[in-house]
C-alpha atoms as a PDB file:
ATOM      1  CA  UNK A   1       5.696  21.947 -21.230  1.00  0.00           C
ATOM      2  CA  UNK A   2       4.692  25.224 -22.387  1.00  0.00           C
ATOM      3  CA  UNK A   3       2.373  23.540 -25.542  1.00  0.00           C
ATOM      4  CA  UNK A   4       0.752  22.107 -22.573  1.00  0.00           C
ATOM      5  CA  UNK A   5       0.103  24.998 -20.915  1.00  0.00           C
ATOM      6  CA  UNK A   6      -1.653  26.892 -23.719  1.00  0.00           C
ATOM      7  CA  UNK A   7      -3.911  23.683 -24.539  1.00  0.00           C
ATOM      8  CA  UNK A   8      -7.795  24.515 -24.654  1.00  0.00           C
ATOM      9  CA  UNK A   9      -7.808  22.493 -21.913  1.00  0.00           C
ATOM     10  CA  UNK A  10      -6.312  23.668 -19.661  1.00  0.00           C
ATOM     11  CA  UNK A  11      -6.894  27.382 -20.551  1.00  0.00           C
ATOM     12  CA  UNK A  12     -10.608  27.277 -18.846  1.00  0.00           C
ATOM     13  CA  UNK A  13     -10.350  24.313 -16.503  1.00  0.00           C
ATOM     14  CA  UNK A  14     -10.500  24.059 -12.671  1.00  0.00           C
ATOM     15  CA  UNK A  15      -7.802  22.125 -10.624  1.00  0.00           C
ATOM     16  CA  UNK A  16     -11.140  19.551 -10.052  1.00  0.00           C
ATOM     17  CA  UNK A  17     -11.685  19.485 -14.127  1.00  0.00           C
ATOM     18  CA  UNK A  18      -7.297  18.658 -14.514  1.00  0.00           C
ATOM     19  CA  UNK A  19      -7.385  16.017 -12.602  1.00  0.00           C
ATOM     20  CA  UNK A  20     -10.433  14.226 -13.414  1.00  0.00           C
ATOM     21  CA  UNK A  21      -9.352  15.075 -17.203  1.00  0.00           C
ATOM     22  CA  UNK A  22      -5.958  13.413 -16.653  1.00  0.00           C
ATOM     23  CA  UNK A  23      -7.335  10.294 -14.835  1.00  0.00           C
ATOM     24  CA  UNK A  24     -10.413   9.663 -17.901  1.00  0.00           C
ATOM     25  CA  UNK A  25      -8.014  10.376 -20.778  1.00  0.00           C
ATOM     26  CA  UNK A  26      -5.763   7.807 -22.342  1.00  0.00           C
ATOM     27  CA  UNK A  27      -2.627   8.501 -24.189  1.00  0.00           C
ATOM     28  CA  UNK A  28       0.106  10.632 -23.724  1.00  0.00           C
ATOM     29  CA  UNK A  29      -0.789  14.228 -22.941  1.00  0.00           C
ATOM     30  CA  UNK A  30       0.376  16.491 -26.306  1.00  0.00           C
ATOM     31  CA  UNK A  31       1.138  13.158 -28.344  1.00  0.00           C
ATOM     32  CA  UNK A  32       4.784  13.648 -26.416  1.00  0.00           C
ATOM     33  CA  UNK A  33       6.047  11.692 -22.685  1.00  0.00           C
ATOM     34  CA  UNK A  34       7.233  15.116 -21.395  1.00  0.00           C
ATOM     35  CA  UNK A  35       6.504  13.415 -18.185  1.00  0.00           C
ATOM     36  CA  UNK A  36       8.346  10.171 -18.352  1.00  0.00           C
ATOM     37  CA  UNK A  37       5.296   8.129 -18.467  1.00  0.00           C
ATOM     38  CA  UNK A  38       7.242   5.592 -20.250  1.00  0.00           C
ATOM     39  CA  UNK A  39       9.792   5.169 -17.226  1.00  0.00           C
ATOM     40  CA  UNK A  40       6.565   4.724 -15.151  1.00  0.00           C
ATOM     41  CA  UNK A  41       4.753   1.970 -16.569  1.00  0.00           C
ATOM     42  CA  UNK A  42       7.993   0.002 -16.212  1.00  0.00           C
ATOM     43  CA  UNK A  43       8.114   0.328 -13.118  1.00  0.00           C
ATOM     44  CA  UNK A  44       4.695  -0.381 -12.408  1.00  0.00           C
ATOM     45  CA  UNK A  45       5.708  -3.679 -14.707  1.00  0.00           C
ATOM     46  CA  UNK A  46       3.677  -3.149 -17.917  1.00  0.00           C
ATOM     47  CA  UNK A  47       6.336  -4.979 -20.089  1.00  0.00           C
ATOM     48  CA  UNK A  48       4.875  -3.093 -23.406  1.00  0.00           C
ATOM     49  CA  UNK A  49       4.183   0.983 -23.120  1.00  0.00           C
ATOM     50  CA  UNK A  50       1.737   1.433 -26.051  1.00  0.00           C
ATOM     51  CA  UNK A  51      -0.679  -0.991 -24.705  1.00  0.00           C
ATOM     52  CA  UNK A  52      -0.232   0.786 -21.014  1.00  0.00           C
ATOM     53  CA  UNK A  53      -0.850   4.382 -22.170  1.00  0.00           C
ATOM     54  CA  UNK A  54      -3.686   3.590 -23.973  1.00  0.00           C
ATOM     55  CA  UNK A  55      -5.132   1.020 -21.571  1.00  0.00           C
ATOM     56  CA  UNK A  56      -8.118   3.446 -19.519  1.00  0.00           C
ATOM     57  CA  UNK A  57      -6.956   1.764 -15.567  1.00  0.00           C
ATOM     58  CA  UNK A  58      -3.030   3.160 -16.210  1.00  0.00           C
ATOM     59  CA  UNK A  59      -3.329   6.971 -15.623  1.00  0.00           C
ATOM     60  CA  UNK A  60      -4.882   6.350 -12.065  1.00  0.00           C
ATOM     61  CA  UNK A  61      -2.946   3.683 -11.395  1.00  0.00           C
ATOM     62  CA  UNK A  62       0.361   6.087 -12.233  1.00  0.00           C
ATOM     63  CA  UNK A  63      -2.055   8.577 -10.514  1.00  0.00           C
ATOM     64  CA  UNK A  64      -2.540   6.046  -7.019  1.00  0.00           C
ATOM     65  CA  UNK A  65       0.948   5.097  -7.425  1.00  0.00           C
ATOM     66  CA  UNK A  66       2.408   9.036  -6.876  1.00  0.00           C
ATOM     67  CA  UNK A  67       0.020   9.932  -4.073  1.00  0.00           C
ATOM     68  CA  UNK A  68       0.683   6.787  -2.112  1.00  0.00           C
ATOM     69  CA  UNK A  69       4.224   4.935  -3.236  1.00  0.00           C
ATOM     70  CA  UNK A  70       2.439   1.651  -3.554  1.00  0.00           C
ATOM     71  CA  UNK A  71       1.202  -0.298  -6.430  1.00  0.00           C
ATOM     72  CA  UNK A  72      -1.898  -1.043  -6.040  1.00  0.00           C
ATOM     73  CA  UNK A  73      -5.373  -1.041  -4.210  1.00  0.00           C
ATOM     74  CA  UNK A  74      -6.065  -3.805  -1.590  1.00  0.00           C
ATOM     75  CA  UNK A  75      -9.199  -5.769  -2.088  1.00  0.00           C
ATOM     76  CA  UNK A  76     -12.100  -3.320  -0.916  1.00  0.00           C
ATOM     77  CA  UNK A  77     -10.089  -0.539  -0.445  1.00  0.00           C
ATOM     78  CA  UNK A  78     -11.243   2.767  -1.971  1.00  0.00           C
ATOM     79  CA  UNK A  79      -9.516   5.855  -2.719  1.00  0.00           C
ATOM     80  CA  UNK A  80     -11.146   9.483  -1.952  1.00  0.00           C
ATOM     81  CA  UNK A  81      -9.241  12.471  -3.608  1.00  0.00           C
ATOM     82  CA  UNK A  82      -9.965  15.398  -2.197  1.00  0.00           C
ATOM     83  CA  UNK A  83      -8.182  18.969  -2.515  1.00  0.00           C
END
């Protein structure tokens, strides 16, 4: 965790500018699934993980998923994060 933590960016960046990083970014964070996102898009039933990580709708799905314990958006429904 630490290699993340020392990352350019992360060194300058606002909580606002980590998030919105996170949710834009494909791929595993570091090259490495120090956060078990593996694990996750099984259980979000993405029966292949390479395609899932590098697919741009799974980190706020993952993201949706954590804040709310639910798989996914009803039709219409929006999502405001605010902090």
């Amino acid at each position: 965790m630490a290699h993340l933590q020392n990352s350019p960016l992360f060194q300058s960046s606002s909580f606002a500018d980590i998030i919105e990083g996170f949710l834009t970014r494909t791929g595993l964070p570091g090259g490495v699934d120090n956060f078990g996102f593996q694990l996750q898009a099984e259980k979000l039933g993405y029966p292949d993980f390479n395609p899932a990580i590098s697919s741009p709708g799974f980190r706020p799905q993952l993201f949706y998923h954590c804040a709310t314990a639910t798989d996914s958006l009803m039709q219409g429904q929006n999502v405001k994060v605010m902090y």
